[in-house]
N, C-alpha and C. Protein backbone atom coordinates (compact mmCIF):
# COMPACT_ATOMS: atom_id res chain seq x y z
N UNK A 1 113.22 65.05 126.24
CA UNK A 1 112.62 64.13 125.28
C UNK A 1 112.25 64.90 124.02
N UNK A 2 112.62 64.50 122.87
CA UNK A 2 112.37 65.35 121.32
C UNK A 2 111.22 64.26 121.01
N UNK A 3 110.43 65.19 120.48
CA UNK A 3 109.09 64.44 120.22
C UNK A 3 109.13 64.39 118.36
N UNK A 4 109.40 63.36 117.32
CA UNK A 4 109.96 63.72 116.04
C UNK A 4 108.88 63.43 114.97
N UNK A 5 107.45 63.15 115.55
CA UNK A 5 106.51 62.74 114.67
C UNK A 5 105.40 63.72 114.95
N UNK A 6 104.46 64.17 114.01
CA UNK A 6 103.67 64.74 114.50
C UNK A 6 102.19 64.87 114.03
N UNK A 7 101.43 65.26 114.29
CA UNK A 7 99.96 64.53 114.50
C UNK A 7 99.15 64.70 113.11
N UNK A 8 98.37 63.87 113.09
CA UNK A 8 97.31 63.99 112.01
C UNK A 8 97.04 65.36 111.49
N UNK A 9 96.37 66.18 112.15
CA UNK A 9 96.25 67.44 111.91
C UNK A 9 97.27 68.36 110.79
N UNK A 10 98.32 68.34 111.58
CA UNK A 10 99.57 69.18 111.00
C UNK A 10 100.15 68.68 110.05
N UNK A 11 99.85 67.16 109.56
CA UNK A 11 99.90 66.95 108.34
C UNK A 11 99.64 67.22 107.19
N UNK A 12 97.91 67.21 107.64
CA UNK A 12 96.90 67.18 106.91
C UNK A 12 96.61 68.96 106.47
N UNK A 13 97.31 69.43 107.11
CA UNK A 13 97.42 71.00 107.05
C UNK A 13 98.40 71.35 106.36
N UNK A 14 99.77 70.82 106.15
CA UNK A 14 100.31 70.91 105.52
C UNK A 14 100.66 70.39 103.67
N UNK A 15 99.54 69.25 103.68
CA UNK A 15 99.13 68.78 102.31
C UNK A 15 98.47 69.95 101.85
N UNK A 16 97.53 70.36 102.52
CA UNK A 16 96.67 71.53 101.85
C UNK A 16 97.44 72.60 101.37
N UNK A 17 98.22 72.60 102.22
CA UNK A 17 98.97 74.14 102.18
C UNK A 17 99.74 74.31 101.03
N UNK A 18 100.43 72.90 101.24
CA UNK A 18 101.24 72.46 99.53
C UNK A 18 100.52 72.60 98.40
N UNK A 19 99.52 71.77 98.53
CA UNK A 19 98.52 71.92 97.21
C UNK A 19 97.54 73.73 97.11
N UNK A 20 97.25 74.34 97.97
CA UNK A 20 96.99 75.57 97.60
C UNK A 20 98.48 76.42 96.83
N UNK A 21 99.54 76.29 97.16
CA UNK A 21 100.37 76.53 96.97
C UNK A 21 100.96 76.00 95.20
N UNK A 22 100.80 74.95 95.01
CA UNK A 22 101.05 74.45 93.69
C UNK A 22 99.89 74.76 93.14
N UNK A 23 98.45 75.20 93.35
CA UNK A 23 97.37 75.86 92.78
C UNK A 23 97.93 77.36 92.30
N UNK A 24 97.79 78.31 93.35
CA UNK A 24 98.60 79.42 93.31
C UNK A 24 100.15 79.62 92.07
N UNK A 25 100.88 78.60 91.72
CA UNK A 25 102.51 78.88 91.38
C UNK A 25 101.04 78.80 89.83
N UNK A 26 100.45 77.44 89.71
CA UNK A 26 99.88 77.17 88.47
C UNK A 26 99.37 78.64 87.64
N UNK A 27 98.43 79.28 88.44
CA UNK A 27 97.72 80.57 88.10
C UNK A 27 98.87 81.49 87.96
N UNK A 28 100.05 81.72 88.34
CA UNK A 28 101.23 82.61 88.11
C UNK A 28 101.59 82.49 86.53
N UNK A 29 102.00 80.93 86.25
CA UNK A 29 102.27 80.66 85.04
C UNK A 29 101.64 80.91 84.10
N UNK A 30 99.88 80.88 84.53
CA UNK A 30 98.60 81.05 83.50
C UNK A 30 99.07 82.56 83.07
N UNK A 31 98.53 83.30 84.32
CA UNK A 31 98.86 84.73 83.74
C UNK A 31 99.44 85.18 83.40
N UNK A 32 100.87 84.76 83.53
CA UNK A 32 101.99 85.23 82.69
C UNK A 32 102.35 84.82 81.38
N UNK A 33 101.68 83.67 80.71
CA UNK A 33 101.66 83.32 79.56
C UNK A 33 100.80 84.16 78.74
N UNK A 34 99.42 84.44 79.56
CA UNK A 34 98.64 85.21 78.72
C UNK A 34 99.01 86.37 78.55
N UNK A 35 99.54 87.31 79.61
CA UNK A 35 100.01 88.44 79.42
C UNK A 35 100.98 88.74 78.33
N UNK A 36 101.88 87.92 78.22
CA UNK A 36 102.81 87.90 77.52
C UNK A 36 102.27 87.65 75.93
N UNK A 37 100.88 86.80 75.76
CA UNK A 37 100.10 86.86 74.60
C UNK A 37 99.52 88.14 73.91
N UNK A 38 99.03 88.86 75.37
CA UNK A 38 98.12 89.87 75.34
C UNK A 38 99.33 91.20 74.38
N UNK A 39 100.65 91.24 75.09
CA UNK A 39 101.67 92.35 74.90
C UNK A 39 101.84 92.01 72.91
N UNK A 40 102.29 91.13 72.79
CA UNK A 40 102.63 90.19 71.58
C UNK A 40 101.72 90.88 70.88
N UNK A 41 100.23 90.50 70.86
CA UNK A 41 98.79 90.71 70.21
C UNK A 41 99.08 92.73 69.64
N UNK A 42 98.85 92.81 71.27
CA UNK A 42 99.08 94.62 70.95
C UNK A 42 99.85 95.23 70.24
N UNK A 43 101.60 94.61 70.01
CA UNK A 43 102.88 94.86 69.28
C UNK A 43 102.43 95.16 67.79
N UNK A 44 101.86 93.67 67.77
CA UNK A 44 101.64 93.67 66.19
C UNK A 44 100.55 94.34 65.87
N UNK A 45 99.16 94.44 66.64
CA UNK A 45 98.45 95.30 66.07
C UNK A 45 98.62 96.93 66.13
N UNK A 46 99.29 97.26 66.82
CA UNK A 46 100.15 98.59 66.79
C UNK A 46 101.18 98.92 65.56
N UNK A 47 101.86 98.28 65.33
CA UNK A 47 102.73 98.01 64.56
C UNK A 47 101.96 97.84 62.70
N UNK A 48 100.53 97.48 62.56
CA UNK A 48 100.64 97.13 61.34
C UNK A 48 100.11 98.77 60.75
């Protein structure tokens, strides 16, 4: 017998997991935008 549904719990564990997860990718993007501000910033003030 294949059992193909599965329980409240492991759902509800897996929403989280998704959404910590799309939290997490968000903060990747943050920091890498800023970093990439931060390098930029330094170029030119090095540079003048």
């Amino acid at each position: 017998m294949v059992i193909t549904g599965g329980n409240d719990e492991d759902r509800g564990g897996q929403e989280k997991e998704s959404k910590e997860e799309s939290v997490l990718a968000m903060l990747g993007i943050i920091g890498t935008i800023l970093n990439l501000i931060v390098i930029i910033f330094v170029y030119i003030y090095t540079t003048l």
